[in-house]
C-alpha atoms as a PDB file:
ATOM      1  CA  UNK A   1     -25.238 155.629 -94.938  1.00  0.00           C
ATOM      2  CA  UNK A   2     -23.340 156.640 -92.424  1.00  0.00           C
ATOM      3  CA  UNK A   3     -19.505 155.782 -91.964  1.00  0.00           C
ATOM      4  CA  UNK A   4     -18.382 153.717 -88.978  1.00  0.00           C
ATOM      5  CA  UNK A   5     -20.292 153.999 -85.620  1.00  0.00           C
ATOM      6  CA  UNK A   6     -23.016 156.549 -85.404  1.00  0.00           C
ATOM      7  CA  UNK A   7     -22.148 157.985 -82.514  1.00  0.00           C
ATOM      8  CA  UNK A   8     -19.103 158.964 -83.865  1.00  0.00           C
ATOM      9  CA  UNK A   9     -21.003 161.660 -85.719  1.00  0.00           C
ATOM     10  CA  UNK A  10     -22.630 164.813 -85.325  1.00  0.00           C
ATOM     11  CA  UNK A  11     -26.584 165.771 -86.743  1.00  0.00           C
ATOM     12  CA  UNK A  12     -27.298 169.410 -88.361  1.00  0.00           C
ATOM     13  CA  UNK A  13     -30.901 169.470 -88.887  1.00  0.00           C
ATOM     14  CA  UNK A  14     -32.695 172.302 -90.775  1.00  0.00           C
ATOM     15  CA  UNK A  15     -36.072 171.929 -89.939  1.00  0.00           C
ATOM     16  CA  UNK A  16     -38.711 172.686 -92.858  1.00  0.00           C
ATOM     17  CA  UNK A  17     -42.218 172.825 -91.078  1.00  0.00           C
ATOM     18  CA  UNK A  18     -43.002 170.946 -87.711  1.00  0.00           C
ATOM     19  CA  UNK A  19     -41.740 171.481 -84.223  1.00  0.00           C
ATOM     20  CA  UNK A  20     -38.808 169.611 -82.477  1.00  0.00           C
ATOM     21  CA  UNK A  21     -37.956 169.193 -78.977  1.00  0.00           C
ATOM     22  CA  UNK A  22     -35.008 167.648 -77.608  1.00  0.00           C
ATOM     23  CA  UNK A  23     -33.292 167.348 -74.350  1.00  0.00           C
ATOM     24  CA  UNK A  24     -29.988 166.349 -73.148  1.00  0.00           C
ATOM     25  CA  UNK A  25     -28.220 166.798 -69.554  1.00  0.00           C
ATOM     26  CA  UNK A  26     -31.614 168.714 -68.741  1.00  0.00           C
ATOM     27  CA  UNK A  27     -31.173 171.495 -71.648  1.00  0.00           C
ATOM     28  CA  UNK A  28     -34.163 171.454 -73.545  1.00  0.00           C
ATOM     29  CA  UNK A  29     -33.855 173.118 -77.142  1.00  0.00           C
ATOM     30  CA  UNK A  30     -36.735 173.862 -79.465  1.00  0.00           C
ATOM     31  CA  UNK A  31     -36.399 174.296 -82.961  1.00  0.00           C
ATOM     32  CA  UNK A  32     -39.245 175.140 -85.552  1.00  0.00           C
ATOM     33  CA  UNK A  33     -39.313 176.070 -89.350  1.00  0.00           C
ATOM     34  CA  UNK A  34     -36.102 177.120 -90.789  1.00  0.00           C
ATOM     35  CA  UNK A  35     -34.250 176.583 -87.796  1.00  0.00           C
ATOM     36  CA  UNK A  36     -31.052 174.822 -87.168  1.00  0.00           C
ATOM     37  CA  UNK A  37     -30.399 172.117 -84.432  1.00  0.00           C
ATOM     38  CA  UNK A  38     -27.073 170.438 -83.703  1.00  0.00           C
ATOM     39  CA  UNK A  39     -26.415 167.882 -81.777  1.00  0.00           C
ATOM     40  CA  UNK A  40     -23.659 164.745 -81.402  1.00  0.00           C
ATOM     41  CA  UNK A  41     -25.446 161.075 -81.595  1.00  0.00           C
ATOM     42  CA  UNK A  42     -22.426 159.995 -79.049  1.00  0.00           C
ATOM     43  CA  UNK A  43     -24.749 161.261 -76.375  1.00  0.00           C
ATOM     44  CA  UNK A  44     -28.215 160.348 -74.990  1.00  0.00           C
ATOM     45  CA  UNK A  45     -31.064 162.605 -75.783  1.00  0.00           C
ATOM     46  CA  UNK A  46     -34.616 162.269 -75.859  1.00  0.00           C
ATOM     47  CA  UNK A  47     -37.767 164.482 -77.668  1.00  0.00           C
ATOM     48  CA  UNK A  48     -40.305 165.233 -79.726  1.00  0.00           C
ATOM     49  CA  UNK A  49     -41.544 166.214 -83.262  1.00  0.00           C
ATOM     50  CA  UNK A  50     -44.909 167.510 -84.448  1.00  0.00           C
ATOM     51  CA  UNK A  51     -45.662 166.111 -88.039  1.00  0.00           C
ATOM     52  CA  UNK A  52     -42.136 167.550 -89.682  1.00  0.00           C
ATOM     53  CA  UNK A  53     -40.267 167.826 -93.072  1.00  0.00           C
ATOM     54  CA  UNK A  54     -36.423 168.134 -92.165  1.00  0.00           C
ATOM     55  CA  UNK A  55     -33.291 168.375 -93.874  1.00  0.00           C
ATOM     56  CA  UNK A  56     -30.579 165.942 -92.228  1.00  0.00           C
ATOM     57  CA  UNK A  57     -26.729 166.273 -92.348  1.00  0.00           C
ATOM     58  CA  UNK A  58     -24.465 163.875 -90.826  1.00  0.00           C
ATOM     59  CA  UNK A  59     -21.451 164.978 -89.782  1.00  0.00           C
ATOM     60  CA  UNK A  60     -18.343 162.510 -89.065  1.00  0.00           C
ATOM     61  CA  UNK A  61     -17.286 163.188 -85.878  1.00  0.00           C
ATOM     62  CA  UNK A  62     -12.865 163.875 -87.377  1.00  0.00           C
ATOM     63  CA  UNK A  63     -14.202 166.894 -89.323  1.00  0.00           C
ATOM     64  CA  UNK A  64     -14.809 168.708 -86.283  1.00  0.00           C
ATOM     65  CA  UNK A  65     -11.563 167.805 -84.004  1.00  0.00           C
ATOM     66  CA  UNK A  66      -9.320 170.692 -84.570  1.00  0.00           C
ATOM     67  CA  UNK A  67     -11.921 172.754 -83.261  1.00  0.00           C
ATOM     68  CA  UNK A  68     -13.519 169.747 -80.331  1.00  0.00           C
ATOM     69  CA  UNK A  69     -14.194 171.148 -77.477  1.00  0.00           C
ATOM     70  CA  UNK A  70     -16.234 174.021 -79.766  1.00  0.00           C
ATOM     71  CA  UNK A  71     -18.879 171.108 -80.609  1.00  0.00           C
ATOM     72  CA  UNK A  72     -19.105 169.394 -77.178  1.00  0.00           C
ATOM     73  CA  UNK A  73     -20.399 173.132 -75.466  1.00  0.00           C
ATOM     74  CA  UNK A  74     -22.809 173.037 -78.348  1.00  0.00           C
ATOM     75  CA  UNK A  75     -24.138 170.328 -78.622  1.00  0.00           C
ATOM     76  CA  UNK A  76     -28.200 170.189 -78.490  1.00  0.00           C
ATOM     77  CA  UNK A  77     -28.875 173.637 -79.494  1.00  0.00           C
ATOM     78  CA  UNK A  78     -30.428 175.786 -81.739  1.00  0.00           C
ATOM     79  CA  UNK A  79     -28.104 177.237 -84.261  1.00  0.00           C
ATOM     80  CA  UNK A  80     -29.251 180.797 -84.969  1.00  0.00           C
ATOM     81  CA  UNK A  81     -27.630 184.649 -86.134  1.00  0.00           C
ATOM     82  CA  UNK A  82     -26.242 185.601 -89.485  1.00  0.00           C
ATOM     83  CA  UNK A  83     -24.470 182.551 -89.856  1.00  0.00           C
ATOM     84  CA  UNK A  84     -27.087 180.306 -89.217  1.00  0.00           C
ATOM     85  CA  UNK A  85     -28.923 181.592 -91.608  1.00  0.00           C
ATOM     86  CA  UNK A  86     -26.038 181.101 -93.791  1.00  0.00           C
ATOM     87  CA  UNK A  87     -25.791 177.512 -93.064  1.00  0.00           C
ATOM     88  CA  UNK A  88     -28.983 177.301 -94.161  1.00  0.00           C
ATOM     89  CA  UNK A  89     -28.988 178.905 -97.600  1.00  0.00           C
ATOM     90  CA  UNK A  90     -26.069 176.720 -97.915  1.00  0.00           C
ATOM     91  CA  UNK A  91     -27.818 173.555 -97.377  1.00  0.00           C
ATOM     92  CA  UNK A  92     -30.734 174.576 -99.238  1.00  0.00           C
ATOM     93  CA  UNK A  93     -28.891 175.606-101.990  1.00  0.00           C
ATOM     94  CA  UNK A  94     -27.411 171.810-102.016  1.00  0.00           C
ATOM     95  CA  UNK A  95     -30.421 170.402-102.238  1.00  0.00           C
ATOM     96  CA  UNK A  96     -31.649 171.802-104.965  1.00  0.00           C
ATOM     97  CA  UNK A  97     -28.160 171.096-106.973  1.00  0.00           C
ATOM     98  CA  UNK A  98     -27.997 167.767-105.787  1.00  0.00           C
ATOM     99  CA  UNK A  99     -28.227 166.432-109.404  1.00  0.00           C
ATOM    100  CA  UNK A 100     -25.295 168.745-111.252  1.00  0.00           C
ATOM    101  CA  UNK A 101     -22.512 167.821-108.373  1.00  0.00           C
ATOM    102  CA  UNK A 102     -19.807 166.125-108.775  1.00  0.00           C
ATOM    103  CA  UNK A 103     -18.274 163.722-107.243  1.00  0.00           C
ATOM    104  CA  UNK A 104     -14.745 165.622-106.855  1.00  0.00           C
ATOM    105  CA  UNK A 105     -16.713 167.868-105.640  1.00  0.00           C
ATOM    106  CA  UNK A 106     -18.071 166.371-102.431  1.00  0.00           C
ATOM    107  CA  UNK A 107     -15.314 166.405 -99.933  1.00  0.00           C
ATOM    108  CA  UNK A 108     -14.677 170.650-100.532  1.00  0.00           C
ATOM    109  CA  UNK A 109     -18.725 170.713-100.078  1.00  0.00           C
ATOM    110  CA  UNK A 110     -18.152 168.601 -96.796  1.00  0.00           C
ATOM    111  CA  UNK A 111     -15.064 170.664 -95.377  1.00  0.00           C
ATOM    112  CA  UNK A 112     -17.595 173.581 -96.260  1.00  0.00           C
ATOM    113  CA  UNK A 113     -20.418 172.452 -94.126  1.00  0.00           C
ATOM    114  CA  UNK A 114     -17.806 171.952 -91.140  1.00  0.00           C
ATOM    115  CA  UNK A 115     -16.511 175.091 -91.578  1.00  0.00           C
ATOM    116  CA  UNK A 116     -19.895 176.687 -91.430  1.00  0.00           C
ATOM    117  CA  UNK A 117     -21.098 174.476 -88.519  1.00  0.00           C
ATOM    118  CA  UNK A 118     -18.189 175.349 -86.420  1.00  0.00           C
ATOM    119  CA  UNK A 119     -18.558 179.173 -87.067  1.00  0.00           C
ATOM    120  CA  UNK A 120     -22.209 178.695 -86.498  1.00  0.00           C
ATOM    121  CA  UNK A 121     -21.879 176.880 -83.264  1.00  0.00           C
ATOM    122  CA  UNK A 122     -19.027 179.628 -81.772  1.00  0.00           C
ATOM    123  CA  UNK A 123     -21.538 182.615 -82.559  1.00  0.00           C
ATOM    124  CA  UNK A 124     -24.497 180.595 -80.741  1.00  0.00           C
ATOM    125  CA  UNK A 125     -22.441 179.423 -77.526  1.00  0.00           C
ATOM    126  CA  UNK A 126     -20.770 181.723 -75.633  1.00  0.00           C
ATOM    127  CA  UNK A 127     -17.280 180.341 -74.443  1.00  0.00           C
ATOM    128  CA  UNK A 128     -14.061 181.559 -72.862  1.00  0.00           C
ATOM    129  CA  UNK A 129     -11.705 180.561 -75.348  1.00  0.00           C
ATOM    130  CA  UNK A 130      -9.120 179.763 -72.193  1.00  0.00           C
ATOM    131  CA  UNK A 131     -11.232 177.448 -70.956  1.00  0.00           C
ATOM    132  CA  UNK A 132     -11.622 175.242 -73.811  1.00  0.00           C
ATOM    133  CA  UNK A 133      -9.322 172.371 -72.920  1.00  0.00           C
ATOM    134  CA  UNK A 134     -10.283 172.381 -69.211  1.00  0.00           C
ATOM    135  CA  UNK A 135     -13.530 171.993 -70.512  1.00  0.00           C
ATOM    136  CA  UNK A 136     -13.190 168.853 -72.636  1.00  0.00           C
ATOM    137  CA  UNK A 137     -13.267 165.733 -70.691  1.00  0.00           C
ATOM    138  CA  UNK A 138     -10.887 163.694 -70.113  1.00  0.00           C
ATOM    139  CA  UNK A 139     -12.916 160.888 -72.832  1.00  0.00           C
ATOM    140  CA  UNK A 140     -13.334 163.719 -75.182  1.00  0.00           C
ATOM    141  CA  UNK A 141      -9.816 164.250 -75.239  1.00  0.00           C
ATOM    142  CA  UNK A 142      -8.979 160.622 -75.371  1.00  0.00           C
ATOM    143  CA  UNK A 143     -11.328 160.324 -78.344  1.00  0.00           C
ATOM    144  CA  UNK A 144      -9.526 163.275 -80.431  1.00  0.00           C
ATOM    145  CA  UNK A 145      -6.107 161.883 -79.646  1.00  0.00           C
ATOM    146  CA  UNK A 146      -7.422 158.530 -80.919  1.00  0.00           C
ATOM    147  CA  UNK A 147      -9.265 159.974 -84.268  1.00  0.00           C
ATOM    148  CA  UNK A 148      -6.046 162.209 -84.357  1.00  0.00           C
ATOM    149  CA  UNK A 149      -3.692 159.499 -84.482  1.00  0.00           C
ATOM    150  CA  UNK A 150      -5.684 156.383 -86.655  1.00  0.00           C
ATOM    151  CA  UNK A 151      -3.051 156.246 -89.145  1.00  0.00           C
ATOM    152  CA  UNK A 152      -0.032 155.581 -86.867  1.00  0.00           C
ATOM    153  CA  UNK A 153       2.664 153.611 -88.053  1.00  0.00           C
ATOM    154  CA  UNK A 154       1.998 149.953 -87.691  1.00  0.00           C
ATOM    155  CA  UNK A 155       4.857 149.381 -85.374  1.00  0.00           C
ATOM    156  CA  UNK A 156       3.294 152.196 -82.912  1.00  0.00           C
ATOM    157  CA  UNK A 157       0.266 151.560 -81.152  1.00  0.00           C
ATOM    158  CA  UNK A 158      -1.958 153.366 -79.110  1.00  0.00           C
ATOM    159  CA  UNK A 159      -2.973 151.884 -75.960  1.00  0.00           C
ATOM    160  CA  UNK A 160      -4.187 154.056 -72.792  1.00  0.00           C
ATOM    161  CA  UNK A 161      -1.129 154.756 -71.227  1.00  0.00           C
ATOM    162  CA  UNK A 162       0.069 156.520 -74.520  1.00  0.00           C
ATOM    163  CA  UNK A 163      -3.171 158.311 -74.730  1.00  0.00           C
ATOM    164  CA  UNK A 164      -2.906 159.273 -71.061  1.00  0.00           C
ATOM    165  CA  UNK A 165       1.172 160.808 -72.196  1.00  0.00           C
ATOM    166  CA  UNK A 166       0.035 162.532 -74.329  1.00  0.00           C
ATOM    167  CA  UNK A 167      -2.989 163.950 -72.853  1.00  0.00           C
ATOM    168  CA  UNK A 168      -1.950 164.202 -69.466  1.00  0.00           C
ATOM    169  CA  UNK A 169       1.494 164.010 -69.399  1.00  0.00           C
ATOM    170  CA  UNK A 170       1.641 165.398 -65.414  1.00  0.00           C
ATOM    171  CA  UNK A 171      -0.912 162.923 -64.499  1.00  0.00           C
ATOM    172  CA  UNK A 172       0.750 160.141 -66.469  1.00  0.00           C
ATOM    173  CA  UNK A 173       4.568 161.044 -64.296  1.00  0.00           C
ATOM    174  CA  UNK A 174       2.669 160.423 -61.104  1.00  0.00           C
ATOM    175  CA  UNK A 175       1.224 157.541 -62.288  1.00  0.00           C
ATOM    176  CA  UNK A 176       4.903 156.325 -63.503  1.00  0.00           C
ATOM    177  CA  UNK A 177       6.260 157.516 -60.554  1.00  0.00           C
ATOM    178  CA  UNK A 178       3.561 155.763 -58.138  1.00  0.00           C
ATOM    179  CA  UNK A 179       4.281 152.297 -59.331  1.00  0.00           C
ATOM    180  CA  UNK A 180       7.877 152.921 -59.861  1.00  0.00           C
ATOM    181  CA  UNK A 181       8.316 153.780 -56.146  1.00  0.00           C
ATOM    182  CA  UNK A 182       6.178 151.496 -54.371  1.00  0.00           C
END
């Protein structure tokens, strides 16, 4: 069951047998047997699957914030190289030890998964590094400040003019400085 809204989570699927198709803002990615897809349920795709066995991970979307903008450039592709492959030995390898895990176990085995994803999803995009922040939008970043912050103190609050400080603190001055001189 997934924790909190779903589309505040990311899917890693390792396909078994079957064909997938899926598309989102006109990239269409194909995956067949032991290929990896990833893709975040915050945003609208739409597909197709020949008769398929898969293996489904659901990743909450606060795992992957330190490295967001990463994700967002991947999302809806086909995770493939070393790593990939990896991921999937990985996976696998959980499934068939499902029954001898422990439960103290489970969060390293998560933070694990994230790890891998993330490496997985920077050697299958290319991206200039410099350009990460310009390249998250300006509800991406509003979202990671948010998940970021969640256990503020109770006298603090976030509301979108905090947000907008500390994401934007230029923007946020001429904002001040609008109202303030008007």
């Amino acid at each position: 069951m997934l924790r909190s809204s779903p589309i505040d989570h990311w899917n890693v699927g390792v396909l078994r047998s079957g064909w997938a198709w899926t598309e989102a803002n006109r990239h269409v990615t194909a995956t067949g047997p032991g290929e990896v897809f990833f893709r975040s349920l915050g945003y609208p795709y739409r597909g197709r699957m020949t008769d398929s066995v898969a293996v489904l991970v659901f990743l909450p979307y606060e795992l992957l914030t330190r490295d967001a903008s990463l994700p967002q450039n991947a999302n809806n592709i086909a995770l493939s190289g070393s790593l990939a492959e990896l991921l999937v030995s990985y996976i696998n390898g959980l499934e068939a030890n499902l029954g001898n895990l422990t439960v103290e176990e489970v969060p390293r085995i998560i933070r694990t998964i994230g790890d891998m994803v993330v490496a997985c999803a920077a050697s299958s995009t290319s991206l200039d590094r410099g350009q990460e922040q310009t390249n998250m939008g300006l509800m991406e970043r509003a979202h990671r400040y948010i998940h970021l912050n969640l256990h503020v103190a109770a006298d603090e609050s976030i509301s979108a003019e905090t947000v907008e400080l500390k994401e934007d603190p230029t923007r946020a001055c001429r904002k001040f400085f609008r109202l303030t001189l008007c």
